[in-house]
C-alpha atoms as a PDB file:
ATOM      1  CA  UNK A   1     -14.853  -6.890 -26.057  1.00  0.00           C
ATOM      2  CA  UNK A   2     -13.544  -6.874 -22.159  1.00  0.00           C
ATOM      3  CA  UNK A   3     -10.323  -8.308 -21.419  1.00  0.00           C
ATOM      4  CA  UNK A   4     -11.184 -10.571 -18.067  1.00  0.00           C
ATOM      5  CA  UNK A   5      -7.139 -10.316 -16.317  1.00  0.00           C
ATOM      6  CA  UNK A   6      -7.302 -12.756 -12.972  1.00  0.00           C
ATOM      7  CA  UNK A   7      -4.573 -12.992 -10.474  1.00  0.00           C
ATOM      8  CA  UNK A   8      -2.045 -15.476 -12.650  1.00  0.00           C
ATOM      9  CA  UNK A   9      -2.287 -13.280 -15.660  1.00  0.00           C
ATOM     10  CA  UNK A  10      -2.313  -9.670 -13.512  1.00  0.00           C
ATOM     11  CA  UNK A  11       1.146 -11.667 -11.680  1.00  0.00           C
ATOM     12  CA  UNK A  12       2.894 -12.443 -15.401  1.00  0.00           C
ATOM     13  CA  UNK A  13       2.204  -8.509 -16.516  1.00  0.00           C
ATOM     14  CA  UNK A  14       2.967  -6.450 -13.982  1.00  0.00           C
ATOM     15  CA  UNK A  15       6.483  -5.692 -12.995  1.00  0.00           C
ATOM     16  CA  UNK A  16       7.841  -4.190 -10.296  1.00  0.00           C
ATOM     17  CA  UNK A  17      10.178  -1.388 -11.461  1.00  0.00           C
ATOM     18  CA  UNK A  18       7.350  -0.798 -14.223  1.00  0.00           C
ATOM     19  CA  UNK A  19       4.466  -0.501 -11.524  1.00  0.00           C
ATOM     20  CA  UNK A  20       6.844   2.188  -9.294  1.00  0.00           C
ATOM     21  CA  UNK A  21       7.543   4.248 -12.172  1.00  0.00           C
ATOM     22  CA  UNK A  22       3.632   4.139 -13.065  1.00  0.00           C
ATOM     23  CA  UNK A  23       3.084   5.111  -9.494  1.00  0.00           C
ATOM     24  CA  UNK A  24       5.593   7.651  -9.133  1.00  0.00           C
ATOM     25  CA  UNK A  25       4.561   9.877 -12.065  1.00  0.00           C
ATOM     26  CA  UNK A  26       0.540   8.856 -10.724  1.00  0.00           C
ATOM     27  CA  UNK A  27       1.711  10.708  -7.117  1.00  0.00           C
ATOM     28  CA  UNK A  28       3.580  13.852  -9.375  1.00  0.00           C
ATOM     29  CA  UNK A  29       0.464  13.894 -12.215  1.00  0.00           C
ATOM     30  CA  UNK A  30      -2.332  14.056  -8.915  1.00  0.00           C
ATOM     31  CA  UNK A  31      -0.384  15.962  -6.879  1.00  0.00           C
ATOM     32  CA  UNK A  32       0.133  18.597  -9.378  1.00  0.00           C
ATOM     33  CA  UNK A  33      -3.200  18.552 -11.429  1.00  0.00           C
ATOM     34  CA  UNK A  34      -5.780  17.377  -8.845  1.00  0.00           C
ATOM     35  CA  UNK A  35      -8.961  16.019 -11.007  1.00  0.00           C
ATOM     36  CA  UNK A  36     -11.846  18.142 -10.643  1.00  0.00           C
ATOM     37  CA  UNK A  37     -13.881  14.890  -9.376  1.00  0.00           C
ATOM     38  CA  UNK A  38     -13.097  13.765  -6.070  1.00  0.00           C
ATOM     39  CA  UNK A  39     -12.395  10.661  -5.142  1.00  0.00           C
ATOM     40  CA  UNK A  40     -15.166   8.119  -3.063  1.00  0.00           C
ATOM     41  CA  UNK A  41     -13.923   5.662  -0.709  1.00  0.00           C
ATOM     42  CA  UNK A  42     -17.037   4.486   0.676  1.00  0.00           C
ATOM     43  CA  UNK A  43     -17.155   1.159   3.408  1.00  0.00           C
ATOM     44  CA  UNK A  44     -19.925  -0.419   5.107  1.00  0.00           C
ATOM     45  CA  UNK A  45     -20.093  -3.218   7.548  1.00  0.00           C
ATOM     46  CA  UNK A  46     -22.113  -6.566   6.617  1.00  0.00           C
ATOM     47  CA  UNK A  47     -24.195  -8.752   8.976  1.00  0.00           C
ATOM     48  CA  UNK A  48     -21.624 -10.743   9.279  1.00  0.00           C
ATOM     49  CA  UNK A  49     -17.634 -10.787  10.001  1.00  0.00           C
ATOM     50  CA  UNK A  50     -16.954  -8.608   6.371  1.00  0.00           C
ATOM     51  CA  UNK A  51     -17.148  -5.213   5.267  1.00  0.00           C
ATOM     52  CA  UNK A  52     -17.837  -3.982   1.219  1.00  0.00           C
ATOM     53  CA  UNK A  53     -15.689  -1.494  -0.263  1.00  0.00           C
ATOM     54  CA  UNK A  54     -16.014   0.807  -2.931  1.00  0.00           C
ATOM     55  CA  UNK A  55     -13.276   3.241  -4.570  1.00  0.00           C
ATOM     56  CA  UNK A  56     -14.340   5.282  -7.595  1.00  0.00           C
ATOM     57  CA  UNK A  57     -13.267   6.416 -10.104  1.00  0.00           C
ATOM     58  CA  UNK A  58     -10.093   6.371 -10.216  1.00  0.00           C
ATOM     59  CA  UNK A  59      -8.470   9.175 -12.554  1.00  0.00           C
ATOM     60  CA  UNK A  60      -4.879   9.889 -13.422  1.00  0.00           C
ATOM     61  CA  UNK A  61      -4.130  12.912 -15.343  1.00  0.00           C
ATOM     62  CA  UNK A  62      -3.073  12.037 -19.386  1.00  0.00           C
ATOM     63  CA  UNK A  63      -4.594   8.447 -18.697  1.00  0.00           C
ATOM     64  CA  UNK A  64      -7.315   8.547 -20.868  1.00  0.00           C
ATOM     65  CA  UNK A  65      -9.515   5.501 -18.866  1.00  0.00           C
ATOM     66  CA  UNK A  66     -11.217   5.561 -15.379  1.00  0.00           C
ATOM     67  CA  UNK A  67     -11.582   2.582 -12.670  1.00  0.00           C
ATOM     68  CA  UNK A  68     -14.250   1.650 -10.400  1.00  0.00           C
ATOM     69  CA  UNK A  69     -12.862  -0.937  -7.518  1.00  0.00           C
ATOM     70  CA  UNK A  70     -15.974  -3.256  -5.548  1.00  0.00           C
ATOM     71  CA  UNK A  71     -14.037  -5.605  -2.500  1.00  0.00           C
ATOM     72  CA  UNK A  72     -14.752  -7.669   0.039  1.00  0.00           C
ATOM     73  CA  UNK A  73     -13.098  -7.834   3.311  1.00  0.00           C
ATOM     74  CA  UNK A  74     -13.813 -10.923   5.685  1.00  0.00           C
ATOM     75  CA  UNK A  75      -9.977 -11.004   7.505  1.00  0.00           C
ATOM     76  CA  UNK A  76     -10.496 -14.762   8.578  1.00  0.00           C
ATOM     77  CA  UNK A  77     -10.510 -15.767   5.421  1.00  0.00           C
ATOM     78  CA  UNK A  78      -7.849 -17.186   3.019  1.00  0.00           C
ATOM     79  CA  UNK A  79      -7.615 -14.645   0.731  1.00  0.00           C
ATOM     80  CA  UNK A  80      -9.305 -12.456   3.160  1.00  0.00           C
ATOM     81  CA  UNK A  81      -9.986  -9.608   0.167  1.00  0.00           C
ATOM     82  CA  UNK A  82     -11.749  -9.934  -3.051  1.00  0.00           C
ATOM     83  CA  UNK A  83     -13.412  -8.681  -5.184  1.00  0.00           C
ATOM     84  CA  UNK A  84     -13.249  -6.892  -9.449  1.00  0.00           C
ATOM     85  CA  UNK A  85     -11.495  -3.881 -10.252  1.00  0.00           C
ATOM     86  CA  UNK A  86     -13.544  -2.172 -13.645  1.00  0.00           C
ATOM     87  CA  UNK A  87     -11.601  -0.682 -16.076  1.00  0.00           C
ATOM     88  CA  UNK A  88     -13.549   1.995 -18.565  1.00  0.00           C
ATOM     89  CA  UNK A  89     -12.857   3.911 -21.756  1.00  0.00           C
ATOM     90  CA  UNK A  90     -12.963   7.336 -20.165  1.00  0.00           C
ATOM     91  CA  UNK A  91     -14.702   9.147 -23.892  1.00  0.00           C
ATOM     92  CA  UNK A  92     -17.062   6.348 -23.682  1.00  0.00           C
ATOM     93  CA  UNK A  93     -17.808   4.495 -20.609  1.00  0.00           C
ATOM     94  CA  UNK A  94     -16.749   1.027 -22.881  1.00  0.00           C
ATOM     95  CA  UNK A  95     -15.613  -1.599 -20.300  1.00  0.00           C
ATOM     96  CA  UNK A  96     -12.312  -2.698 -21.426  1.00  0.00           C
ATOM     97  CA  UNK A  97     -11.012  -4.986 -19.001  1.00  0.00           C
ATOM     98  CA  UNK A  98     -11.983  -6.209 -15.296  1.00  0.00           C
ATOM     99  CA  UNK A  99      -9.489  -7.131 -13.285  1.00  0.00           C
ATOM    100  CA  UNK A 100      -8.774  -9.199  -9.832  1.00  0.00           C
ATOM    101  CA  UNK A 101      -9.113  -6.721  -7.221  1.00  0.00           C
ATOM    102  CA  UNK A 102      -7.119  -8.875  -4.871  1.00  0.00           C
ATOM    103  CA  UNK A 103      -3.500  -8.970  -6.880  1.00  0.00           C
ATOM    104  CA  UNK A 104      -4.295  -5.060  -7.788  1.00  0.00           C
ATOM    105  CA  UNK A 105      -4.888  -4.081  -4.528  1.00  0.00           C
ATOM    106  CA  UNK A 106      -1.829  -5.668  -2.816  1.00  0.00           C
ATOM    107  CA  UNK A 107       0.604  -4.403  -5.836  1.00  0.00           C
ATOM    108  CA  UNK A 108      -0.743  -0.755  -5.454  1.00  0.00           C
ATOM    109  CA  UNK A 109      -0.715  -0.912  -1.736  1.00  0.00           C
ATOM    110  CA  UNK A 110       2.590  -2.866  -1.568  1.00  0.00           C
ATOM    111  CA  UNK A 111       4.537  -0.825  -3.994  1.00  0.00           C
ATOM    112  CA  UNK A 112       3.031   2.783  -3.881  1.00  0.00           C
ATOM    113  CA  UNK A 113       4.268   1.962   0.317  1.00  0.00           C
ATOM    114  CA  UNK A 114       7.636   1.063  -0.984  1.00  0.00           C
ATOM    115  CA  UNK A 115       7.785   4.534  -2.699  1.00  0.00           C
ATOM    116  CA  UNK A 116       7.119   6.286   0.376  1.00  0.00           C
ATOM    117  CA  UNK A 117       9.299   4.552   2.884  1.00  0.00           C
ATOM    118  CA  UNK A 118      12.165   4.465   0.381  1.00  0.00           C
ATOM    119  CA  UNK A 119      11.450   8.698   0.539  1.00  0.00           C
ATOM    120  CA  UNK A 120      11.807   8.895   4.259  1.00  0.00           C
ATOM    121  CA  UNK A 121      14.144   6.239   5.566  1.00  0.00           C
ATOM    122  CA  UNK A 122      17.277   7.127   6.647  1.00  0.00           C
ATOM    123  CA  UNK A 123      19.640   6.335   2.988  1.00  0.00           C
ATOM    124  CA  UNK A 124      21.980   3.863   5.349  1.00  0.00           C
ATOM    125  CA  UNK A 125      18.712   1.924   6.534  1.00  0.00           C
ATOM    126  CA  UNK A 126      19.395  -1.119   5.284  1.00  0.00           C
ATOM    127  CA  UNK A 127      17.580  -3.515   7.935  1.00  0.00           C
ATOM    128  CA  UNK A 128      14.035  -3.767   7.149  1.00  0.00           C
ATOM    129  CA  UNK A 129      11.318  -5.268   9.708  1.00  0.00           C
ATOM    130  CA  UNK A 130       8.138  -6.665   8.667  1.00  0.00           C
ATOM    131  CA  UNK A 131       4.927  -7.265  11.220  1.00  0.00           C
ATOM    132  CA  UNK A 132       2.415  -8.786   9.035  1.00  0.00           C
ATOM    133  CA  UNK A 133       3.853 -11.431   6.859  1.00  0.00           C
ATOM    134  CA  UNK A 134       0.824 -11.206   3.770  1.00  0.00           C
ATOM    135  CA  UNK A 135       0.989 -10.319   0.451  1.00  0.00           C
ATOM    136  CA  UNK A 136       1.161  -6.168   0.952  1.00  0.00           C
ATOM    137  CA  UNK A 137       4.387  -6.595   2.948  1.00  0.00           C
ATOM    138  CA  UNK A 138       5.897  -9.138   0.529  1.00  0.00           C
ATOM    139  CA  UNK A 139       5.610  -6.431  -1.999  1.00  0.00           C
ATOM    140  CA  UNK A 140       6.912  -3.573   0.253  1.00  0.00           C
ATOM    141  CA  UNK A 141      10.179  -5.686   0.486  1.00  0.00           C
ATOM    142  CA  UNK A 142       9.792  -6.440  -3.685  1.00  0.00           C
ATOM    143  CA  UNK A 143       9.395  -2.696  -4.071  1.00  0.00           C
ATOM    144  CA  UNK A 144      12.250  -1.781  -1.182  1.00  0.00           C
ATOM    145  CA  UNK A 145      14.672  -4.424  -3.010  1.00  0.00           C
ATOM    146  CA  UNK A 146      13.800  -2.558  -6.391  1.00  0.00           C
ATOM    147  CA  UNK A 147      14.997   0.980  -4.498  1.00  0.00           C
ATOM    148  CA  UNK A 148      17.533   0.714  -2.227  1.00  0.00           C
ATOM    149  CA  UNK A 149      19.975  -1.936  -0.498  1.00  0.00           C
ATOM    150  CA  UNK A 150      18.573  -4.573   1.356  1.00  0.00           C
ATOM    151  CA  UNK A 151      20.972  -6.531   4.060  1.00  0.00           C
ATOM    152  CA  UNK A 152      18.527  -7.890   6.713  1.00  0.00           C
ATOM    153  CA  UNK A 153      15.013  -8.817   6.759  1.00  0.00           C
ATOM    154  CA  UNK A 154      13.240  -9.321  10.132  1.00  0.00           C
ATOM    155  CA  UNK A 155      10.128 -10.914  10.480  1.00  0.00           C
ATOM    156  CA  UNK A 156       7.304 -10.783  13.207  1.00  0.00           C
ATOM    157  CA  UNK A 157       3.572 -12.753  12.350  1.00  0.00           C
ATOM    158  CA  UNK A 158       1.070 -13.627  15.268  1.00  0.00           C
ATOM    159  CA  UNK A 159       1.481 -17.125  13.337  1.00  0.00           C
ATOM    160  CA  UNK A 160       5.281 -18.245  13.494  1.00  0.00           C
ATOM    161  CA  UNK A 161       5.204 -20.862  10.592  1.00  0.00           C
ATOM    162  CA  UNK A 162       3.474 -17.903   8.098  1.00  0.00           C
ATOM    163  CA  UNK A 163       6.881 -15.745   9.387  1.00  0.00           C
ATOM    164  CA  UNK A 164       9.223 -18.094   8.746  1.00  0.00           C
ATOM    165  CA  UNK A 165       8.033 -19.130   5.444  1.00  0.00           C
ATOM    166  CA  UNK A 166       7.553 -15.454   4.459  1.00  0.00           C
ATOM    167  CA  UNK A 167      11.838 -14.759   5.993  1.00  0.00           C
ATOM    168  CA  UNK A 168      12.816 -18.229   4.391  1.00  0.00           C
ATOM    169  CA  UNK A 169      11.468 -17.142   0.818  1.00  0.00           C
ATOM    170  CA  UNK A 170      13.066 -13.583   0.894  1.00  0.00           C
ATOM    171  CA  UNK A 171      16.157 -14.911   2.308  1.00  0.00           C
ATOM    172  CA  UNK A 172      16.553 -17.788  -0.422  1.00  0.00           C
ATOM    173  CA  UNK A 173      15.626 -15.355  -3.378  1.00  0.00           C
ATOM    174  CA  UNK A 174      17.271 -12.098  -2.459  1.00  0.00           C
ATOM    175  CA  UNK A 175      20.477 -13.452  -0.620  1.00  0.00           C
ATOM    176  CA  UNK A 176      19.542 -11.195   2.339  1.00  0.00           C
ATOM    177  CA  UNK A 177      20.160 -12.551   5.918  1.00  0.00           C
ATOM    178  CA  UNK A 178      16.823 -12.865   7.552  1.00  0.00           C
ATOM    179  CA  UNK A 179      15.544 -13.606  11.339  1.00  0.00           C
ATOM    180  CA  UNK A 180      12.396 -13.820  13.032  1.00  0.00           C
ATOM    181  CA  UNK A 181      11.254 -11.810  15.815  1.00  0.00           C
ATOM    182  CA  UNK A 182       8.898 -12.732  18.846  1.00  0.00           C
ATOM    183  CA  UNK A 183       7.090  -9.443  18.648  1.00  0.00           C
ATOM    184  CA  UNK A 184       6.745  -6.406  17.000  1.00  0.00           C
ATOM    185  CA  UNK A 185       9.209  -4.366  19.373  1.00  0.00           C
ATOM    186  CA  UNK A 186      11.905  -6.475  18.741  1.00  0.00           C
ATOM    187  CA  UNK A 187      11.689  -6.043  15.061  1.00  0.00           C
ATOM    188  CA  UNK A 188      11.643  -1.629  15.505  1.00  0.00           C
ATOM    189  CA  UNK A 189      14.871  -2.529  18.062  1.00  0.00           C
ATOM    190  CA  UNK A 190      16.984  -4.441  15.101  1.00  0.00           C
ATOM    191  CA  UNK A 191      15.567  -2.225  11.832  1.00  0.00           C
ATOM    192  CA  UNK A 192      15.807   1.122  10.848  1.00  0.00           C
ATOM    193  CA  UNK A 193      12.493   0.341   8.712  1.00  0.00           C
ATOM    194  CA  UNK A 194       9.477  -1.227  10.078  1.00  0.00           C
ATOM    195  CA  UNK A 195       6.673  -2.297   7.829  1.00  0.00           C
ATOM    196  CA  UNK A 196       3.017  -2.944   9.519  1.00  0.00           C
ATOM    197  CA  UNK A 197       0.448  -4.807   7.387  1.00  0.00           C
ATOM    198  CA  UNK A 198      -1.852  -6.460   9.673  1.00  0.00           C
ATOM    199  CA  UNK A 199      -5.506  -6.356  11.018  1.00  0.00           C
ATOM    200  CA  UNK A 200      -5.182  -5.501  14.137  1.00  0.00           C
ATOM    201  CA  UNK A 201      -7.465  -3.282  16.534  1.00  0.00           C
ATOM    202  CA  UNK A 202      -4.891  -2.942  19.274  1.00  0.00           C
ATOM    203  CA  UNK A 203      -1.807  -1.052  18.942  1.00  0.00           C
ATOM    204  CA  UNK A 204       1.523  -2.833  18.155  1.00  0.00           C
ATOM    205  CA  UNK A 205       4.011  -0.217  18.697  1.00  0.00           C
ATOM    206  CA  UNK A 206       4.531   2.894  21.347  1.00  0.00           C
ATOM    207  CA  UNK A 207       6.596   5.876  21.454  1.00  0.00           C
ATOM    208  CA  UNK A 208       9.005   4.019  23.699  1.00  0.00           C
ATOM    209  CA  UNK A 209       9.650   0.338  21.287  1.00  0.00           C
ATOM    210  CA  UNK A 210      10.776   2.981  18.498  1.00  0.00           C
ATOM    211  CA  UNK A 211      14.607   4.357  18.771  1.00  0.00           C
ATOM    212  CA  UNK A 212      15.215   7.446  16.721  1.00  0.00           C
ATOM    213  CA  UNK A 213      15.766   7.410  13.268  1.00  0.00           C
ATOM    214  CA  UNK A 214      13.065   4.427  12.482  1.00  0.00           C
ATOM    215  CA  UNK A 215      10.636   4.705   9.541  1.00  0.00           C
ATOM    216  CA  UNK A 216       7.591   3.479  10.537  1.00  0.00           C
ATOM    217  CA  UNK A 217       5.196   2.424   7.267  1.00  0.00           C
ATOM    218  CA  UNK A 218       1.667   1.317   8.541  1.00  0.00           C
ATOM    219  CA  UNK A 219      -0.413  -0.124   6.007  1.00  0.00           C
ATOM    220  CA  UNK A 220      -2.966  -1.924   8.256  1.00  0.00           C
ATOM    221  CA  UNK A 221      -4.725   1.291   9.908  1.00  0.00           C
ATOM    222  CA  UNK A 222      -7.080   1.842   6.651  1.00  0.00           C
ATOM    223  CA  UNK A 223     -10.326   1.676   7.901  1.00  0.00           C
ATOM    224  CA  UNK A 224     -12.259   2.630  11.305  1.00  0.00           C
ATOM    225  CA  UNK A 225     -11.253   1.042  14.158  1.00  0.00           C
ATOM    226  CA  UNK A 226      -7.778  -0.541  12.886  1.00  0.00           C
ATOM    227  CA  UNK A 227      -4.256   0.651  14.711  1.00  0.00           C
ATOM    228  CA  UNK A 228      -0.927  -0.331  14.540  1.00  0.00           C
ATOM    229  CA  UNK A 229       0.703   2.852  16.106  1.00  0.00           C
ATOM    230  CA  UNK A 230      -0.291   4.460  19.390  1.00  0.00           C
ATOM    231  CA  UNK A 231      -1.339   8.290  19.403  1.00  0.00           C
ATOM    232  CA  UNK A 232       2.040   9.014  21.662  1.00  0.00           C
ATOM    233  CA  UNK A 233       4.383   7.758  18.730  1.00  0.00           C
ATOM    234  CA  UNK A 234       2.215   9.303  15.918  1.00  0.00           C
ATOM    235  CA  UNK A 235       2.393  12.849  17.940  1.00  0.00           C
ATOM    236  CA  UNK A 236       6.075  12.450  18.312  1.00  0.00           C
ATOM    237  CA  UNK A 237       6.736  11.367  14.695  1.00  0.00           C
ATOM    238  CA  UNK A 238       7.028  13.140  11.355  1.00  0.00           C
ATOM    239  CA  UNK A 239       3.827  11.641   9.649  1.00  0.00           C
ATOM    240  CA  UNK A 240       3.127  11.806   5.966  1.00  0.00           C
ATOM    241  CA  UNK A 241      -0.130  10.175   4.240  1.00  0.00           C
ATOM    242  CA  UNK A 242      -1.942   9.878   0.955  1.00  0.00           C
ATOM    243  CA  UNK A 243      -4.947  12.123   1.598  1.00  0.00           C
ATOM    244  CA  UNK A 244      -5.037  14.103   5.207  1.00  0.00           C
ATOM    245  CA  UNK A 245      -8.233  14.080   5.299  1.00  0.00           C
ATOM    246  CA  UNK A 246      -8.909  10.125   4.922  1.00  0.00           C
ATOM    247  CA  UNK A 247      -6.143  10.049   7.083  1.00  0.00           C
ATOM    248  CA  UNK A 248      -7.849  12.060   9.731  1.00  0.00           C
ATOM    249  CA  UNK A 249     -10.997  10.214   9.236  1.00  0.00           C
ATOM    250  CA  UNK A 250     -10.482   6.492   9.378  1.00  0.00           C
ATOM    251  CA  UNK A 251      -6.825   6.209   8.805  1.00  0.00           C
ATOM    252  CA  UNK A 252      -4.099   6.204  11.294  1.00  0.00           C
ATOM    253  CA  UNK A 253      -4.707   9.563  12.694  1.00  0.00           C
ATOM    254  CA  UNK A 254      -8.333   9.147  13.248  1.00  0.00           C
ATOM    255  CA  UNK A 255      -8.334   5.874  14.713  1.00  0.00           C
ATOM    256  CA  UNK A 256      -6.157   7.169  17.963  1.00  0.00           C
ATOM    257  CA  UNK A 257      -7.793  10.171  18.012  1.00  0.00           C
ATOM    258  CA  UNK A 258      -5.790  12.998  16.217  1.00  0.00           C
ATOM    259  CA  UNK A 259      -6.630  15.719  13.690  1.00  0.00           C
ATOM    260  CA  UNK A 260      -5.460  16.691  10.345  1.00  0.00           C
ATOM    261  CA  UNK A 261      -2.984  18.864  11.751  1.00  0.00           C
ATOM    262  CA  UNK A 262      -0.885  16.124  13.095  1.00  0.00           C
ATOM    263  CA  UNK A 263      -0.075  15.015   9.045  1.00  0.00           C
ATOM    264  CA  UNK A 264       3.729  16.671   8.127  1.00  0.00           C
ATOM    265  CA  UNK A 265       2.345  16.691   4.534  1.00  0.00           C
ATOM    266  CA  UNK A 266       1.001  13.779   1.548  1.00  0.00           C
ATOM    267  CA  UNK A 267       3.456  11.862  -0.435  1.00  0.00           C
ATOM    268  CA  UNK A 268       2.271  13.523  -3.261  1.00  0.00           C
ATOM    269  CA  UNK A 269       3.807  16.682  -2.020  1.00  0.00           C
ATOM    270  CA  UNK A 270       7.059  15.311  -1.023  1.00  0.00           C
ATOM    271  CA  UNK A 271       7.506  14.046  -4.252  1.00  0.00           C
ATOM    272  CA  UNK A 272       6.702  17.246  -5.965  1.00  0.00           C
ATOM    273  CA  UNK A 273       9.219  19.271  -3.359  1.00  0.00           C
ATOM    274  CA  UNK A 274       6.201  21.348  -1.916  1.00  0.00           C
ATOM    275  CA  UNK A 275       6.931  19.322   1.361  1.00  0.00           C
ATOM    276  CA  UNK A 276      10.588  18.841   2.864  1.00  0.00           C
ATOM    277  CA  UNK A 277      10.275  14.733   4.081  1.00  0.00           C
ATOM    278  CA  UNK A 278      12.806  13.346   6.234  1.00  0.00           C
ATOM    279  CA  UNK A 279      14.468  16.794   7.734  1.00  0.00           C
ATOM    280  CA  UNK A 280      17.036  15.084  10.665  1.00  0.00           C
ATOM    281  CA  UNK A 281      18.693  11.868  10.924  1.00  0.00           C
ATOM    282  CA  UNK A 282      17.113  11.078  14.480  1.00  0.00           C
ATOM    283  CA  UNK A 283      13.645  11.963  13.691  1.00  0.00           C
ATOM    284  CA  UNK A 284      11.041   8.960  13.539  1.00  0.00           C
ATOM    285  CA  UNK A 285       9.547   9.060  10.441  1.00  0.00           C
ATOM    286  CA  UNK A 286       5.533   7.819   9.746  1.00  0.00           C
ATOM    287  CA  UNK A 287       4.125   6.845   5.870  1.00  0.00           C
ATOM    288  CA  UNK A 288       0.327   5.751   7.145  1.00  0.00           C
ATOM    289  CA  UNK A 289      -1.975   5.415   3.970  1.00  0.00           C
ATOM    290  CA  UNK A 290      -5.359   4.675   3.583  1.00  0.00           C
ATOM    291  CA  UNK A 291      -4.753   3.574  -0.157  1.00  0.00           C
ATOM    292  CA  UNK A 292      -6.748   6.202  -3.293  1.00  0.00           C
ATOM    293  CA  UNK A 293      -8.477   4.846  -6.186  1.00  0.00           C
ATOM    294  CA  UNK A 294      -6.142   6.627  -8.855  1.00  0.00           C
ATOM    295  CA  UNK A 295      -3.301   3.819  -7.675  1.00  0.00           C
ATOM    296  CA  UNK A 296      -6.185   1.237  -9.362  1.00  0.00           C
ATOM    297  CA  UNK A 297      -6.023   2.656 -12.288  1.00  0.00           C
ATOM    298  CA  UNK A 298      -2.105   3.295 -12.516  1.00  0.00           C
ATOM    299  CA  UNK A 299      -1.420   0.055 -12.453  1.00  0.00           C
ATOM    300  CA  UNK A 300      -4.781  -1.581 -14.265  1.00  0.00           C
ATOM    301  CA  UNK A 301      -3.986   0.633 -17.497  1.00  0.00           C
ATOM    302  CA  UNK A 302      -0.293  -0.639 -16.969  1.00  0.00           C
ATOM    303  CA  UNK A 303      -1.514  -4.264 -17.231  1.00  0.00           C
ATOM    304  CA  UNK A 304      -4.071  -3.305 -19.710  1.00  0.00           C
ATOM    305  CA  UNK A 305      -1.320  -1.911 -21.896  1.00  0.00           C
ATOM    306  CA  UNK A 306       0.677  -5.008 -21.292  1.00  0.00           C
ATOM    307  CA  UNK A 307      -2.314  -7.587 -22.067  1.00  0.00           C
ATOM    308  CA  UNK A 308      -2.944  -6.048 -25.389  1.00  0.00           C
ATOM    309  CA  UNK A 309       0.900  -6.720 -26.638  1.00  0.00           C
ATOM    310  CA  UNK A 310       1.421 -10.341 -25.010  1.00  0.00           C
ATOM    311  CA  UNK A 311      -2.388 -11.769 -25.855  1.00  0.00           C
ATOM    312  CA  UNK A 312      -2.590 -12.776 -22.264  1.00  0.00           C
ATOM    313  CA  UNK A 313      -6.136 -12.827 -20.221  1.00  0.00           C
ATOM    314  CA  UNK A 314      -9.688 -13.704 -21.943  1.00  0.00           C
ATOM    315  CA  UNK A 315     -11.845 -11.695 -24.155  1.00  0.00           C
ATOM    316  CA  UNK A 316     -15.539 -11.510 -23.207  1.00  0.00           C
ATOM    317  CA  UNK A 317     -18.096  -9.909 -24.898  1.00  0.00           C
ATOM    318  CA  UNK A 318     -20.983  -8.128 -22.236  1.00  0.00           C
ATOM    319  CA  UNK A 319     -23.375  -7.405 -24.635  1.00  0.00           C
ATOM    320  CA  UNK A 320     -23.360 -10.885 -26.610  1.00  0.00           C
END
């Protein structure tokens, strides 16, 4: 039988101290035993405004199940992802559960970010600016809460009422004071952390909008042809990623034009001390994933683990 988890039941299981411990030990476990099988992120455009996605498999060291992740991308619409995340018995290849890729995607993304910027900001940066009010950044901030003080959230959105709603709902659940900002350079001038999660083709910030000290966390630069941050601030920052190569090829780096060797090191290898992070107060500090399809399976086997003790989701049987 497959367990069939959609977004409701995913949003009752998974918890976010839970999830960042999952991911944590998924960043030490990779970054110290590397899977012989490398990963696939594969994308290709569609006829029309979408692109299909594909990340497989997804492996974790000691997790004893694999993931394959299918989404659609078609940014003007509401949700503008979807798509199934497969979860498989790794000895046999039995599906046990499929999964909303949409609720997944933005807690891996979301959280796995929180880890990293919580790494390199400053320990006294307690004013966090968001550009991009969607469900990735609303997790950041879930994840940031979960880590570290939180005293101001600022909040920048090309549509003002999604902004507001997004600072009014973080404000009135986490008792932090909150403001909205006209543009993106006015949130990196009032926070010492800057969240980007957005779909933008045109860079939002420059060398000269970020004072020193600022972590910078760009989530939105994950695919050709998307940037957030302009090749003068990346060359000027300390920038960390998931995979330098990705990175280098149609993340953040790529997209303005730089090479591998412009990456200070993977979050992986911060975590496991093989890479110093943060190494002065003033330095400007960059976490630009591209997103790897181990963080699917860290947190699907953590809801699939969950489901199996609360009786939540619906059992179907595929070969019936």
């Amino acid at each position: 039988m497959t367990l069939l988890l959609g977004c409701s039941d995913l949003e009752r299981l998974l918890d976010v101290n839970a999830c960042l411990d999952a991911l944590r030990q998924g960043f030490v476990a990779v970054g110290s035993d590397q899977p012989d099988i490398p990963p696939r992120r594969t994308r290709t455009d569609l006829p029309g405004p979408g692109t299909a996605t594909a990340l497989l498999p997804g492996l974790v060291p000691g997790v004893p199940a694999y993931t394959v992740k299918v989404n659609a991308k078609f940014p003007g619409a509401r949700p503008a992802l979807r798509g199934l995340v497969c979860l498989h018995d790794l000895a046999s290849g039995e599906l046990l559960a499929v999964l909303d890729s949409a609720t997944v995607t933005a807690w891996r993304t979301g959280l796995a970010a929180a880890l990293g910027t919580d790494l390199l900001a400053r320990p006294e940066a307690d004013r966090v600016g968001v550009v991009g009010a969607g469900a990735q950044a609303d997790l950041v901030v879930r994840g940031l809460l979960a880590l570290r003080p939180v005293r101001g959230l600022v909040v920048h959105d090309l549509d003002p009422e999604r902004a507001r709603a997004f600072a009014a709902a973080h404000g009135d659940r986490w008792a932090v004071d909150v403001d909205v900002a006209a543009d993106p350079a006015e949130v990196a001038r009032q926070c010492g952390v800057v969240v980007l999660a957005t779909w933008t083709r045109e860079p939002l910030l420059s060398r000269t909008d970020v004072p020193p000290g600022t972590q910078l966390t760009s989530l939105g630069a994950d695919e050709p042809g998307k940037v957030e941050l302009t090749a003068d601030l990346l060359r000027h920052a300390r920038v960390f990623v998931d995979d330098v190569g990705l990175a280098a090829g149609t993340g953040a780096l790529g997209n303005v034009g730089l090479g591998p060797d412009h990456a200070a090191g993977t979050l992986a290898e911060v975590l496991t001390g093989r890479r110093a992070g943060r190494t002065a107060p003033e330095e400007v500090t960059v976490y630009a994933p591209v997103g790897l399809p181990w963080q699917d399976l860290a947190l699907s086997w953590l809801a699939y683990d969950a489901v199996r003790a609360t009786g939540l989701g619906t059992s179907y049987d595929w070969l019936a």
